[in-house]
PDB file of N, CA and C in Angstrom:
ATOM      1  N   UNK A   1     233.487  22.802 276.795  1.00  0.00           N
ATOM      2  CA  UNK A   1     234.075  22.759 278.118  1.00  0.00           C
ATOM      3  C   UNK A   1     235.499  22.201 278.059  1.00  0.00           C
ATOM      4  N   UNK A   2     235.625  21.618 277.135  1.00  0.00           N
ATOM      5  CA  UNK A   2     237.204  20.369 277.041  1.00  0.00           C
ATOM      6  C   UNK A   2     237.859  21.431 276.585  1.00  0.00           C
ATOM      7  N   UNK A   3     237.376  22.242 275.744  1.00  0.00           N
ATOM      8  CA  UNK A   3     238.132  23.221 274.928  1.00  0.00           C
ATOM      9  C   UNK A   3     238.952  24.501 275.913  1.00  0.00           C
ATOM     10  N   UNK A   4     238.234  24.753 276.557  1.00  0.00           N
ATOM     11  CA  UNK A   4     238.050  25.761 277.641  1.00  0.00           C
ATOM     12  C   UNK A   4     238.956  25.119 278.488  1.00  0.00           C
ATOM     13  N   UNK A   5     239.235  23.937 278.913  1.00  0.00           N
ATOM     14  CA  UNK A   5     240.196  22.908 280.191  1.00  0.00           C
ATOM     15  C   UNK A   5     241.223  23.363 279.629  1.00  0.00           C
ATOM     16  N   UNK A   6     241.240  23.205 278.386  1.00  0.00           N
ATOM     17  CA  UNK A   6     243.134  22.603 277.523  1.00  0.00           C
ATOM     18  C   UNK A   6     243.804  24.029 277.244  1.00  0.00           C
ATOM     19  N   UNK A   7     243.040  24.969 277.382  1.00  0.00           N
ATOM     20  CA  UNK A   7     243.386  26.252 276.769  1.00  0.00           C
ATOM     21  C   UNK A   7     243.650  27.151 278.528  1.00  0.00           C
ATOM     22  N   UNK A   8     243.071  26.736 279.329  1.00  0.00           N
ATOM     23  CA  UNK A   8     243.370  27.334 280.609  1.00  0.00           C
ATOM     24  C   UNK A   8     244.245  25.912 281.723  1.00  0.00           C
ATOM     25  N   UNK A   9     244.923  25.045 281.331  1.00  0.00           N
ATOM     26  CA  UNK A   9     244.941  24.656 282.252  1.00  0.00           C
ATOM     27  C   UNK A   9     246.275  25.174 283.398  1.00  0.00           C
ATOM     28  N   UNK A  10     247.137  25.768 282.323  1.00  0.00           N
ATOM     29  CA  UNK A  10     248.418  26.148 283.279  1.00  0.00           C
ATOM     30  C   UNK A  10     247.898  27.230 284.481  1.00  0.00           C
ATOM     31  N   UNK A  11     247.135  27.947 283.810  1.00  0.00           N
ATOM     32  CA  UNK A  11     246.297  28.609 284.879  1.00  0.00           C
ATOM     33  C   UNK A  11     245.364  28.075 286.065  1.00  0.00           C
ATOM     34  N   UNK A  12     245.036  27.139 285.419  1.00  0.00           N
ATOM     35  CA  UNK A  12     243.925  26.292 286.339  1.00  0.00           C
ATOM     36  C   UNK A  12     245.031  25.397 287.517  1.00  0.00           C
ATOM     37  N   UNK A  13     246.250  24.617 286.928  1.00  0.00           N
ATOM     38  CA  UNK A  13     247.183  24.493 287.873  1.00  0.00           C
ATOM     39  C   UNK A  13     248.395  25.797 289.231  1.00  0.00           C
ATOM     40  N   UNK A  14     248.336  26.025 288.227  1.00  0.00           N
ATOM     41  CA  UNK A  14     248.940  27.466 289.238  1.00  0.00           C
ATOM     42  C   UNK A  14     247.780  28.060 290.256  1.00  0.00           C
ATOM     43  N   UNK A  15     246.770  28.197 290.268  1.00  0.00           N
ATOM     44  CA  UNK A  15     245.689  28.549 291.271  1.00  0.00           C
ATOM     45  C   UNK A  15     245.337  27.591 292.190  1.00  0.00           C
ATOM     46  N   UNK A  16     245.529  26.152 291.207  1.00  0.00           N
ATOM     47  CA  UNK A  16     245.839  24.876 292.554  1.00  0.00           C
ATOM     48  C   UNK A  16     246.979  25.067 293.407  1.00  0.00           C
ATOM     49  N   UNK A  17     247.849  24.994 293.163  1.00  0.00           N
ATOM     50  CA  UNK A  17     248.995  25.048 293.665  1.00  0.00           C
ATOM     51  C   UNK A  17     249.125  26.424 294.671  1.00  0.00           C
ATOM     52  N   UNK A  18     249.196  27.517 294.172  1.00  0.00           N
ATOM     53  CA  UNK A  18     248.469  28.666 295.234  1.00  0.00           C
ATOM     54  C   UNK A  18     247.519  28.286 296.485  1.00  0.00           C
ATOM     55  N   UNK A  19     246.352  28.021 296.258  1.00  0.00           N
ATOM     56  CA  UNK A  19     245.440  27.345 297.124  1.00  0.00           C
ATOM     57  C   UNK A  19     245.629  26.344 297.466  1.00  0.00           C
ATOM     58  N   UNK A  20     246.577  25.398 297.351  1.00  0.00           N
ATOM     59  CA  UNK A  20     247.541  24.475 298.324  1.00  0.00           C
ATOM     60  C   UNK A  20     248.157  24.900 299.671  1.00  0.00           C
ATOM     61  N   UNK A  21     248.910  25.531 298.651  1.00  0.00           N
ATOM     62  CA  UNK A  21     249.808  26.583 299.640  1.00  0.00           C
ATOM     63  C   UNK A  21     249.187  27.195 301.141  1.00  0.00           C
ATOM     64  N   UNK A  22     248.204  27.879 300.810  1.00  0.00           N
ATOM     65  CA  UNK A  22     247.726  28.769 301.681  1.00  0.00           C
ATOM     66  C   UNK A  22     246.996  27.845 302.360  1.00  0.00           C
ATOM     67  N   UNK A  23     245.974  26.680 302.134  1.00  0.00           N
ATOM     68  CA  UNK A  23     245.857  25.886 302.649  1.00  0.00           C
ATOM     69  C   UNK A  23     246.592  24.880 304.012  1.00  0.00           C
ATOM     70  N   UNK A  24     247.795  24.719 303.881  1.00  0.00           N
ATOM     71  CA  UNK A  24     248.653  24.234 304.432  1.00  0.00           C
ATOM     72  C   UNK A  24     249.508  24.965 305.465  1.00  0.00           C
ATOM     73  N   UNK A  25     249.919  26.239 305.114  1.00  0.00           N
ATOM     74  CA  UNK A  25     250.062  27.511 305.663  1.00  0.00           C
ATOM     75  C   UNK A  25     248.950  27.613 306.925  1.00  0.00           C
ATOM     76  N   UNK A  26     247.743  27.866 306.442  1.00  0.00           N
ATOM     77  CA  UNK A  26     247.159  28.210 307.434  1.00  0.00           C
ATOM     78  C   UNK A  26     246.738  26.675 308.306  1.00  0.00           C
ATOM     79  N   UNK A  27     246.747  25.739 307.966  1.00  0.00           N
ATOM     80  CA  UNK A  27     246.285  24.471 308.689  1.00  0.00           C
ATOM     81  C   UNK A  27     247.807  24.281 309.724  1.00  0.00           C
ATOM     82  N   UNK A  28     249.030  24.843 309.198  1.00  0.00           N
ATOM     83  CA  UNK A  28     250.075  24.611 309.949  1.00  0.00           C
ATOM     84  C   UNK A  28     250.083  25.612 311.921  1.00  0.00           C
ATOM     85  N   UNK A  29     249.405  26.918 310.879  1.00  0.00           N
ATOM     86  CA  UNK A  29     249.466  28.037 311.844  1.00  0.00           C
ATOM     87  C   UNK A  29     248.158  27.411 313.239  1.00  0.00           C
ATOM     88  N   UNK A  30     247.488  26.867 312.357  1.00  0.00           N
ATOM     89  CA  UNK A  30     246.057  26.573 313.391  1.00  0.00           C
ATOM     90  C   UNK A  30     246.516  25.508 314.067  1.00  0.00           C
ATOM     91  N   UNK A  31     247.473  24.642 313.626  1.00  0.00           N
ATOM     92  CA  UNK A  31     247.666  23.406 314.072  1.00  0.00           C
ATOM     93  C   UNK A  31     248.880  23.888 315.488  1.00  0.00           C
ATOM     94  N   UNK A  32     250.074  25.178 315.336  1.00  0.00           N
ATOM     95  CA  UNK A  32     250.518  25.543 316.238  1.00  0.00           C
ATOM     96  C   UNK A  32     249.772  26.038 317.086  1.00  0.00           C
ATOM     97  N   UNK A  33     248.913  26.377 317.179  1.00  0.00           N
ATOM     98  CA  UNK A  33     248.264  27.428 318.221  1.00  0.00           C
ATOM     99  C   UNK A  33     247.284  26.806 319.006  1.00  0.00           C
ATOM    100  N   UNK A  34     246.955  25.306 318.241  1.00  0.00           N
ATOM    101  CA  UNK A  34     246.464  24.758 319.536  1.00  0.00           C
ATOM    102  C   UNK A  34     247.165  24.230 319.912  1.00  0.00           C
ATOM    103  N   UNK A  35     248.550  23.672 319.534  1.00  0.00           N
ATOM    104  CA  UNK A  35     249.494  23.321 320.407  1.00  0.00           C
ATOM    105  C   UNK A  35     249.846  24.679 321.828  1.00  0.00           C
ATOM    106  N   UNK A  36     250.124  25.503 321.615  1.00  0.00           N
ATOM    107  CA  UNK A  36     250.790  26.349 322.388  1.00  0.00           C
ATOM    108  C   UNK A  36     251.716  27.064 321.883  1.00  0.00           C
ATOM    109  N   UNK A  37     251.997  26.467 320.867  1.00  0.00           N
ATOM    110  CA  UNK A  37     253.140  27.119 320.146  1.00  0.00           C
ATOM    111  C   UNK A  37     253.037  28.436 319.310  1.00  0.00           C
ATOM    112  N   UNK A  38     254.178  29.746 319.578  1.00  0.00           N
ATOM    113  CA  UNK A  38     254.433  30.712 319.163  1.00  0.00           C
ATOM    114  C   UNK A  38     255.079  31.005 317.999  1.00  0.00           C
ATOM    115  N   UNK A  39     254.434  31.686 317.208  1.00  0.00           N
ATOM    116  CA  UNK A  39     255.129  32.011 315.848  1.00  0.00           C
ATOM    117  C   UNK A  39     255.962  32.958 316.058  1.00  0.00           C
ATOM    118  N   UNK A  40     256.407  33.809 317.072  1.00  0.00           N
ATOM    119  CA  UNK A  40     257.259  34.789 317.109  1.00  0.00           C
ATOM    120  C   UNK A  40     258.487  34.410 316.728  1.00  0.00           C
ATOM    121  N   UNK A  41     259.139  32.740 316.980  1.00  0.00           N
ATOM    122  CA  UNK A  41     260.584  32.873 316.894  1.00  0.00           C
ATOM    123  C   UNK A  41     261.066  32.852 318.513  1.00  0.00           C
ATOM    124  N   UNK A  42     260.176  33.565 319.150  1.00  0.00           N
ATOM    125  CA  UNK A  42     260.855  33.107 320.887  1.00  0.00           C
ATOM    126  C   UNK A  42     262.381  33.607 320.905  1.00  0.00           C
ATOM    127  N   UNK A  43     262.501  34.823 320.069  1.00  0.00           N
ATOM    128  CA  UNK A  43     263.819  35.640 320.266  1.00  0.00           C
ATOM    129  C   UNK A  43     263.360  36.845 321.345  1.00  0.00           C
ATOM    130  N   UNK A  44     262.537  36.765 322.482  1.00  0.00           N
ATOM    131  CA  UNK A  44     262.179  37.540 323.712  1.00  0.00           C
ATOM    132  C   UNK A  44     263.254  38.515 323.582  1.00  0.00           C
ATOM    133  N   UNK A  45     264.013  38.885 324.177  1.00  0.00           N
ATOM    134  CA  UNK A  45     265.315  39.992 324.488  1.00  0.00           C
ATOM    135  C   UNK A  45     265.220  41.018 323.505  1.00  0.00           C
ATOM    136  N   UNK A  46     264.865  40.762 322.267  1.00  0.00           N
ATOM    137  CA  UNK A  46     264.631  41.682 321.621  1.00  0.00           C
ATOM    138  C   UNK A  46     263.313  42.566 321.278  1.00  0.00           C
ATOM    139  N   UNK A  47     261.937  41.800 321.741  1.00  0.00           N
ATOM    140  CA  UNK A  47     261.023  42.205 321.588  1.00  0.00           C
ATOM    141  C   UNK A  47     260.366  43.068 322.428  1.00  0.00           C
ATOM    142  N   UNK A  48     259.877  44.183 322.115  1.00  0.00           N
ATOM    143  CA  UNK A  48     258.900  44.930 323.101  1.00  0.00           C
ATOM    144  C   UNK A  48     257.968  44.469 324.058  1.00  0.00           C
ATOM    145  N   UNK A  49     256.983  43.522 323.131  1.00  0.00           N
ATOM    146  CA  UNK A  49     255.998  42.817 324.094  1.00  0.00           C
ATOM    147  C   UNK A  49     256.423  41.176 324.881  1.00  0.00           C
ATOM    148  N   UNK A  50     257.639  41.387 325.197  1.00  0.00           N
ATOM    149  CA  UNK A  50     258.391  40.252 325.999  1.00  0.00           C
ATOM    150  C   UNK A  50     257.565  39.737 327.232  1.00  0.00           C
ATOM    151  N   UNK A  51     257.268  40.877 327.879  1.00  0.00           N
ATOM    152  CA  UNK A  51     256.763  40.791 328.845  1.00  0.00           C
ATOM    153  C   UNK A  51     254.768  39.902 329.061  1.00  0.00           C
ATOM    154  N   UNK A  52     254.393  39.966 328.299  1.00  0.00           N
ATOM    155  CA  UNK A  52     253.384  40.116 327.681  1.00  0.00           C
ATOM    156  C   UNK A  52     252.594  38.472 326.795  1.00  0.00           C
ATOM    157  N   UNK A  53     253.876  38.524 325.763  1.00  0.00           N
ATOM    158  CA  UNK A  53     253.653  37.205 324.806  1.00  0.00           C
ATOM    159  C   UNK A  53     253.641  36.018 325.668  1.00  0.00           C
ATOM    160  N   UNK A  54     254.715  35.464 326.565  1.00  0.00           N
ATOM    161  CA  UNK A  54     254.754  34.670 327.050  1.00  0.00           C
ATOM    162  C   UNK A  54     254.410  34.156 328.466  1.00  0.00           C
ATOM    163  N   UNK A  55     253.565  35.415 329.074  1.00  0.00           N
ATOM    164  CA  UNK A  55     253.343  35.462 330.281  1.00  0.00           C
ATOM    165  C   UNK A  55     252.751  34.195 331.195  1.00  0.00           C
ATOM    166  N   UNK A  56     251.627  33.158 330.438  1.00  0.00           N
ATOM    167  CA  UNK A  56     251.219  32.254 330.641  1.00  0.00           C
ATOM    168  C   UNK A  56     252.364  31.478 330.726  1.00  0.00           C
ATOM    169  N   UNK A  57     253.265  31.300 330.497  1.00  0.00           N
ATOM    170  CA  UNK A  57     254.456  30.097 330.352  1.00  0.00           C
ATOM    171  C   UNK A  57     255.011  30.592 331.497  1.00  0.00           C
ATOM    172  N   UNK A  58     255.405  31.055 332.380  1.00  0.00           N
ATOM    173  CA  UNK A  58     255.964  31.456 333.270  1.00  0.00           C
ATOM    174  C   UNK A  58     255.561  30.919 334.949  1.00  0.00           C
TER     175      UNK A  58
END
């Protein structure tokens, strides 16, 4: 098993670090959305569904 650690570990770190990532990513996204907060950027004027995205705020 030790043998198997020392011979994979750059791999075994890089898949941590990946699954960090996405971890945090998505805990950020969940953490906006129960705020209220929009990932669009809130550049409205340009978007199609303007009307639509933010309607509750109004």
């Amino acid at each position: 098993m030790i043998d198997w650690l020392a011979a994979n570990w750059v791999n075994i770190l890089v898949i941590a670090l990946v699954a960090a990532a996405i971890f945090f990513a998505a805990r950020s996204l969940i953490k906006d959305k129960k705020a209220g907060k929009s990932s669009c950027g809130c550049n409205c004027s340009h978007c199609a569904m303007a009307g639509k995205c933010h309607s509750q705020h109004k």
